[in-house]
N, C-alpha and C. Protein backbone atom coordinates (compact mmCIF):
# COMPACT_ATOMS: atom_id res chain seq x y z
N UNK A 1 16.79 -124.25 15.29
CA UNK A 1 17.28 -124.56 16.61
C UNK A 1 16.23 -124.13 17.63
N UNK A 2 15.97 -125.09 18.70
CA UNK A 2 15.31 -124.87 19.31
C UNK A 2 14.88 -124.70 21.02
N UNK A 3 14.99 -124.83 21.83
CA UNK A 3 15.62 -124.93 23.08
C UNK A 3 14.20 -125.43 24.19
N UNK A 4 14.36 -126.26 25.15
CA UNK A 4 12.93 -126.85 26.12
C UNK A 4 14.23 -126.10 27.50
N UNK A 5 13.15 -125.36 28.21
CA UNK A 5 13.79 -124.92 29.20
C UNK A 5 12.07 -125.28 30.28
N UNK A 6 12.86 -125.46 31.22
CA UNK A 6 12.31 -125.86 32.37
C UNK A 6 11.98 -124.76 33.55
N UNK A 7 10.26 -124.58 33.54
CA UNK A 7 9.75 -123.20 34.58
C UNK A 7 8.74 -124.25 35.06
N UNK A 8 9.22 -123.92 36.53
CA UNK A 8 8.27 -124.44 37.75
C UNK A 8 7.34 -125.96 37.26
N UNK A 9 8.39 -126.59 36.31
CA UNK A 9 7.77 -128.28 36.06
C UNK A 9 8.14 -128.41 34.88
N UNK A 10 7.39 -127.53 34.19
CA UNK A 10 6.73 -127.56 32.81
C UNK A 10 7.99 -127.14 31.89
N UNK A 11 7.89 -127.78 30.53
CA UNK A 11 9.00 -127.37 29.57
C UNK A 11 8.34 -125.88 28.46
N UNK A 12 8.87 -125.12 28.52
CA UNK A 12 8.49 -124.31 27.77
C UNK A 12 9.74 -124.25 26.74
N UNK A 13 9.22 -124.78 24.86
CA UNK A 13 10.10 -124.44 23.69
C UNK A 13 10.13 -123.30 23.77
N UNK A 14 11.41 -122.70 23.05
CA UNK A 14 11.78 -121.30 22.84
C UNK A 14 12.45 -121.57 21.39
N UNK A 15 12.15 -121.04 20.36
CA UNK A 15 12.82 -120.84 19.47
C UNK A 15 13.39 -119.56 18.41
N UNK A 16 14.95 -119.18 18.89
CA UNK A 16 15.45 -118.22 19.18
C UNK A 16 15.31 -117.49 17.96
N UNK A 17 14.99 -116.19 17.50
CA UNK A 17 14.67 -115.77 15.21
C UNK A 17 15.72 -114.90 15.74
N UNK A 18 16.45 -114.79 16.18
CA UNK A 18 17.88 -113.92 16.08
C UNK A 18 17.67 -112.94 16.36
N UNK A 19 18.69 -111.86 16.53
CA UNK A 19 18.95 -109.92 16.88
C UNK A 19 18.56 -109.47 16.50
N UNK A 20 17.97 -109.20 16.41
CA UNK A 20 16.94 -108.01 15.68
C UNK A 20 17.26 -106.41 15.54
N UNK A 21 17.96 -106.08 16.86
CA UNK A 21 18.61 -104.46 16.13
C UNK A 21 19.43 -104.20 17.62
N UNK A 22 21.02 -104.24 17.78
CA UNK A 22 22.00 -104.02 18.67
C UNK A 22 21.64 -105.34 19.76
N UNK A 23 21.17 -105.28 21.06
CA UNK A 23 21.17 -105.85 22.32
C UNK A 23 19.58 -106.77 21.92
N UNK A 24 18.99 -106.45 20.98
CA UNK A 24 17.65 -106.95 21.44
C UNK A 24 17.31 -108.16 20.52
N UNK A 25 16.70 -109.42 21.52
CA UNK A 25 16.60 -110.80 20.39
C UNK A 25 15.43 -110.82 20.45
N UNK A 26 14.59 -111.66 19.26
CA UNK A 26 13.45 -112.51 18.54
C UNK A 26 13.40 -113.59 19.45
N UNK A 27 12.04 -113.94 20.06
CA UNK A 27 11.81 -115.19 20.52
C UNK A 27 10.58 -115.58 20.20
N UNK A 28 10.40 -116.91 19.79
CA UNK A 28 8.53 -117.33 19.72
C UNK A 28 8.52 -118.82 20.72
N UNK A 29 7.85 -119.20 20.78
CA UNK A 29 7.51 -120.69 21.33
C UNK A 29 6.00 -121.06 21.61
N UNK A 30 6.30 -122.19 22.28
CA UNK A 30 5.08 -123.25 23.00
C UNK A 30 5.07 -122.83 24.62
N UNK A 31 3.99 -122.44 25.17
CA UNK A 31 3.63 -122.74 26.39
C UNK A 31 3.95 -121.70 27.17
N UNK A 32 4.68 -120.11 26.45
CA UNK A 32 4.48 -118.85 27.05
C UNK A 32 3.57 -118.57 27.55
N UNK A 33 2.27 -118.62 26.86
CA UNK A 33 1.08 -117.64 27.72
C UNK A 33 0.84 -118.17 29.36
N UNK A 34 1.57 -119.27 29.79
CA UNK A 34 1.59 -119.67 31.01
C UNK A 34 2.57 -118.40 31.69
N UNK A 35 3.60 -117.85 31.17
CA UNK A 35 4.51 -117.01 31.80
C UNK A 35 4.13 -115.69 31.87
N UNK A 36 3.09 -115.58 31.18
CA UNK A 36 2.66 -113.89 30.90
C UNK A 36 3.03 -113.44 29.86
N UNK A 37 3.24 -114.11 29.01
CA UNK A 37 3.56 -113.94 27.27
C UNK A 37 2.99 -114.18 26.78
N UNK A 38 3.31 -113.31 25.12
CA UNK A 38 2.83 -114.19 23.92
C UNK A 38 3.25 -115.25 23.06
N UNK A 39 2.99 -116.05 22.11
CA UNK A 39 3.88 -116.34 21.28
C UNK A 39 4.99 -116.40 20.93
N UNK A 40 5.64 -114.81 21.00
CA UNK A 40 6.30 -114.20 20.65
C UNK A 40 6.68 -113.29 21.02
N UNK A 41 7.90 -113.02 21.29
CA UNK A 41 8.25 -111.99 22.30
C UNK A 41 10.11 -111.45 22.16
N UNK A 42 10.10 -109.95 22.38
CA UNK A 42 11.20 -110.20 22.37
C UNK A 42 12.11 -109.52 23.56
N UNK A 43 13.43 -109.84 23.73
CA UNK A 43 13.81 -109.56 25.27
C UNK A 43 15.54 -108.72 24.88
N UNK A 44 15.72 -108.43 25.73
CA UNK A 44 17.09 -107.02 25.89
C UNK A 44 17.46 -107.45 27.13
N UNK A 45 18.60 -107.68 27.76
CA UNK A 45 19.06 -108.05 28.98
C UNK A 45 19.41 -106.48 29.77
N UNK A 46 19.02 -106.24 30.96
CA UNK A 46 19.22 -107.71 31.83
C UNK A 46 17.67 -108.47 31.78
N UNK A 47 16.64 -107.55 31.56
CA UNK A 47 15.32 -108.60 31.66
C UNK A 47 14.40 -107.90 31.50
N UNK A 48 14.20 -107.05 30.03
CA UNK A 48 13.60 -106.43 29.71
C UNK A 48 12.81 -107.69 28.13
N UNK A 49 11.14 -107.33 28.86
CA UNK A 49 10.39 -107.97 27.70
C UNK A 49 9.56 -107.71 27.04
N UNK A 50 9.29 -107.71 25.70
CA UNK A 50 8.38 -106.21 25.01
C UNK A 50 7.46 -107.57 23.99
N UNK A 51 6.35 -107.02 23.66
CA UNK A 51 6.07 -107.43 22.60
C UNK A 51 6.75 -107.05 21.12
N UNK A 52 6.67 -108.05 20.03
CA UNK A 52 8.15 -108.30 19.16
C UNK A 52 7.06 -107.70 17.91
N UNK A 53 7.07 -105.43 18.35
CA UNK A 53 6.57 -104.88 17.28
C UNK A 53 7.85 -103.64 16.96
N UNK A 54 7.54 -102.90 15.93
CA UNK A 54 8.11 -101.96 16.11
C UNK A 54 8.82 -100.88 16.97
N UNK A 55 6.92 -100.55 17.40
CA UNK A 55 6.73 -99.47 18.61
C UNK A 55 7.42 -100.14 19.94
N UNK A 56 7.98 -101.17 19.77
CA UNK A 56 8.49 -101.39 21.15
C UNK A 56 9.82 -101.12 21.31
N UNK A 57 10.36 -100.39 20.24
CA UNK A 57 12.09 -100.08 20.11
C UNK A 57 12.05 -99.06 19.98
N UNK A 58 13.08 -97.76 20.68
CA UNK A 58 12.94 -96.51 20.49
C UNK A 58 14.39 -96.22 20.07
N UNK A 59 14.44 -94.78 19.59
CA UNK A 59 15.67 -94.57 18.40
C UNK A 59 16.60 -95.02 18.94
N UNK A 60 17.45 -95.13 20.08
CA UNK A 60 18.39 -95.88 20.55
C UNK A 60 18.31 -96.93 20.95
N UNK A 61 17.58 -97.83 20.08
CA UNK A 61 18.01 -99.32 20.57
C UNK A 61 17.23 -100.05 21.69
N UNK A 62 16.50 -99.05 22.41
CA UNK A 62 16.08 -99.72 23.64
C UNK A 62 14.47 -100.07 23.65
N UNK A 63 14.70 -101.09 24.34
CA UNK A 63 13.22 -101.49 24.12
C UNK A 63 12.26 -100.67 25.50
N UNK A 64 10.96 -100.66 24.94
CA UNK A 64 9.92 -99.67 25.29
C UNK A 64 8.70 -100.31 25.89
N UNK A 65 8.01 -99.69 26.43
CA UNK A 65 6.73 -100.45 26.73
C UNK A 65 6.76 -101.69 26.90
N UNK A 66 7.80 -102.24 28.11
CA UNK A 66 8.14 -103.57 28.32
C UNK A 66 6.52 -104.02 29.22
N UNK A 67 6.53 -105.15 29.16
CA UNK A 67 5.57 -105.99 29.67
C UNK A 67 6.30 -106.22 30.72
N UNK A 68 5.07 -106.19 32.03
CA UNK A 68 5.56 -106.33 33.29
C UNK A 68 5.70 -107.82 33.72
N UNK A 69 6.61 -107.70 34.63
CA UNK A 69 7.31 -109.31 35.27
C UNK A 69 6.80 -110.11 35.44
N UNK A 70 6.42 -111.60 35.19
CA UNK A 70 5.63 -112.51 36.21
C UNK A 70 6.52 -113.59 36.29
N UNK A 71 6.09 -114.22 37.93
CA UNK A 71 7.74 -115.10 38.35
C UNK A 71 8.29 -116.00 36.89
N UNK A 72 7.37 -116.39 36.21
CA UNK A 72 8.12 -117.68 35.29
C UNK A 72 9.21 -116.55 34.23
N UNK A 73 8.24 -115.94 34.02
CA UNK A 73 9.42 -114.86 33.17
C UNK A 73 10.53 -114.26 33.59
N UNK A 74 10.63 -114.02 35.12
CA UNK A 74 11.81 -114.27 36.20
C UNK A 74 12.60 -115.16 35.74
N UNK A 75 12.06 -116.27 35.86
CA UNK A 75 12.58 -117.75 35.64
C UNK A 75 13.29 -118.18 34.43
N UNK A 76 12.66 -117.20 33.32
CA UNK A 76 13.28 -117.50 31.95
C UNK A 76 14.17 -116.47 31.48
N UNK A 77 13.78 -115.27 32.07
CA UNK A 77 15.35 -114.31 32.26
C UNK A 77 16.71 -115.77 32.39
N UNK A 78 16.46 -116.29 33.27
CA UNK A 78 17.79 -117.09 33.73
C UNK A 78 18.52 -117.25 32.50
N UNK A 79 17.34 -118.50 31.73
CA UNK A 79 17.65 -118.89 30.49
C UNK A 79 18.14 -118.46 29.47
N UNK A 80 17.46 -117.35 29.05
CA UNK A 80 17.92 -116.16 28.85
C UNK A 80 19.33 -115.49 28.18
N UNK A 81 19.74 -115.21 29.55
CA UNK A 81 20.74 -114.91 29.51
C UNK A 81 21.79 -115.29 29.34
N UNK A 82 21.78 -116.69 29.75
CA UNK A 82 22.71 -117.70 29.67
C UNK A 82 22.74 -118.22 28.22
N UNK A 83 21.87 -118.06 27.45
CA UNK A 83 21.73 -118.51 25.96
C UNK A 83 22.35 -117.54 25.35
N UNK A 84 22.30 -116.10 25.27
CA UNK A 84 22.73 -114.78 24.84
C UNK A 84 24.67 -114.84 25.34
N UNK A 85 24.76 -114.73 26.56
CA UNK A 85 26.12 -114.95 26.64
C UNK A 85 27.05 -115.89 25.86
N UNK A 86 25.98 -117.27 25.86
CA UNK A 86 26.70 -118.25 25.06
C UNK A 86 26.99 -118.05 23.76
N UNK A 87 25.83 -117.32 23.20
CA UNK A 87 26.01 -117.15 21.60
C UNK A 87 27.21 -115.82 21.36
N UNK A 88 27.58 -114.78 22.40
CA UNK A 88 27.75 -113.92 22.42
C UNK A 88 29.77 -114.42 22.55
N UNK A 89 29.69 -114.92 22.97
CA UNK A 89 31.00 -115.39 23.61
C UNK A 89 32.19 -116.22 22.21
């Protein structure tokens, strides 16, 4: 499953690799490094975004050494979240 979400024109794929440990999901795609990403990335709401290693989860669950904001990643928080609620619901 795969998802085209729409930042400032452009479609960026997201394709979701699931929870990974309590609050925090797996993401990879096409056309991140435009947002200030990698590949691969993974995110914790409300809009926390880490690279998708170990060291980025600390004993409780929370993700660490988040990578700082840039507007499209603003933008894909939206998405985001709204994908997580949905699955969550």
């Amino acid at each position: 499953m795969f998802m085209n979400v729409p930042i400032f024109g452009d479609d960026v794929t997201l394709t979701p690799q699931g929870k990974i440990l309590g609050s925090i999901f797996s993401f990879t795609g096409d056309g991140l490094i435009k947002l200030g990403l990698p590949g691969g990335f993974f995110f914790q709401m409300p809009d926390k975004f880490a690279l998708p290693t170990e060291q980025s989860i600390d004993q409780d669950g929370q993700l660490i050494n988040t990578l700082p904001h840039t507007r499209g990643m603003c933008q894909l928080t939206e998405h985001l979240r709204k994908w997580i609620w949905n699955r969550t619901e």
